[in-house]
Protein backbone atom coordinates (compact mmCIF):
# COMPACT_ATOMS: atom_id res chain seq x y z
CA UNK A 1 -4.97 9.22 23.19
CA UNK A 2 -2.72 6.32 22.87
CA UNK A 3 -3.76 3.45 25.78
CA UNK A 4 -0.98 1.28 26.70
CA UNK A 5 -1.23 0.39 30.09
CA UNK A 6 -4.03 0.23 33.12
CA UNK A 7 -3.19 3.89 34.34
CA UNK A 8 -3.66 5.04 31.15
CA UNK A 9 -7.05 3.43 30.82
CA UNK A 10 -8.07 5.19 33.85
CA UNK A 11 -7.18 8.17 32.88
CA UNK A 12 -9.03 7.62 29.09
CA UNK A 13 -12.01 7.21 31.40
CA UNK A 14 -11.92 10.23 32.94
CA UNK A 15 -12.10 11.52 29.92
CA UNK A 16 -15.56 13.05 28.27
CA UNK A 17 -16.69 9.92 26.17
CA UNK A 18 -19.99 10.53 24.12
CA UNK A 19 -22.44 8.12 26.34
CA UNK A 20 -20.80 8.48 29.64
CA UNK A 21 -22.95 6.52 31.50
CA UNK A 22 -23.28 3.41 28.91
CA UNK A 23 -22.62 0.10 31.59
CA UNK A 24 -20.24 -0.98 29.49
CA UNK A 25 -18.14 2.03 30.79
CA UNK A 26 -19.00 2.11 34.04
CA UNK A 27 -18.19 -1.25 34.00
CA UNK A 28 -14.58 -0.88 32.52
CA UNK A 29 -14.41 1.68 35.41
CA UNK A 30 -14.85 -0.77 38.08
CA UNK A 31 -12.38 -3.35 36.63
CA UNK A 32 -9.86 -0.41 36.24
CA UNK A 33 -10.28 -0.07 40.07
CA UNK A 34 -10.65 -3.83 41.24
CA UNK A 35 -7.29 -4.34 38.66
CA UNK A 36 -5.26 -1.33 40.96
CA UNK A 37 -6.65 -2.77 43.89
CA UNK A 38 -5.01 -6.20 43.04
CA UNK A 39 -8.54 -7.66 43.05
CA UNK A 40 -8.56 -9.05 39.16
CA UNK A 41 -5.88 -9.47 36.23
CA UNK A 42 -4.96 -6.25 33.83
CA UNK A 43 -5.99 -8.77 31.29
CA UNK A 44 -9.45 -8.50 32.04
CA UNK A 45 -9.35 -4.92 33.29
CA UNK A 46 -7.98 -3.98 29.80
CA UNK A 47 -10.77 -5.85 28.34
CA UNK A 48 -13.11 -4.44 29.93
CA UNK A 49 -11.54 -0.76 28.77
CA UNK A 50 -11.84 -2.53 24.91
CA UNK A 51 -15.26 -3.15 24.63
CA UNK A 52 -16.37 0.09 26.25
CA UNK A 53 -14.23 1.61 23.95
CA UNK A 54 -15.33 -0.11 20.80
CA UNK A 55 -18.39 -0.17 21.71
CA UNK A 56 -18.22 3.78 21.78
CA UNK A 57 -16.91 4.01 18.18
CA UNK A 58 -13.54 5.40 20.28
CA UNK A 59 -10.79 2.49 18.96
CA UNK A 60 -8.80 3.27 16.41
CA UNK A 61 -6.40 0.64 14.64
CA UNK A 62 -2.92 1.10 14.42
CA UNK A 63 -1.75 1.10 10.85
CA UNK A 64 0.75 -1.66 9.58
CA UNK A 65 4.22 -1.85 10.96
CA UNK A 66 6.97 -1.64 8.40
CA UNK A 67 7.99 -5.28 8.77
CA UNK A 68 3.72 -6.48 7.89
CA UNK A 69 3.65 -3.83 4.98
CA UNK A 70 6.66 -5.69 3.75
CA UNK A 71 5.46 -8.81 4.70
CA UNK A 72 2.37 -7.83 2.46
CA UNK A 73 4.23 -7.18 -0.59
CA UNK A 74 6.07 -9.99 -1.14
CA UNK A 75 2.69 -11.98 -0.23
CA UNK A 76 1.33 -9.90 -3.09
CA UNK A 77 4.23 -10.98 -4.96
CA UNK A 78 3.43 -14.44 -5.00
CA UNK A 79 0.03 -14.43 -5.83
């Protein structure tokens, strides 16, 4: 599931995750809510949602945009 915003880190957290109670989670669950409730930045709410994440083996990087790839070749180029 793609994550882009603070709703739809809430909603990855409802989701089955393979240790679901890991405090890493539950605490990327309670900055999701404090962050809704106005109570702390989506910054650190989003954070939070990272490290759970990663530390769940559940990120996944986004390959290369076009521009980088090409950015990469000519870099290639000159070396």
């Amino acid at each position: 599931m793609l994550v882009a915003s603070i709703a739809d880190a809430e909603t990855a957290l409802q989701q089955p995750w393979p240790f679901m109670d890991k405090p890493s989670r539950l605490e990327a669950i309670r900055m999701i809510e404090e962050c809704l409730a106005g109570h702390c930045s989506h910054q650190a709410a989003f954070a939070a949602f990272k490290a759970a994440a990663s530390e769940q083996g559940l990120l996944k990087r986004n390959p290369p945009s076009v521009g980088l790839r090409k950015f990469d070749g000519v870099a290639e180029d000159l070396l």
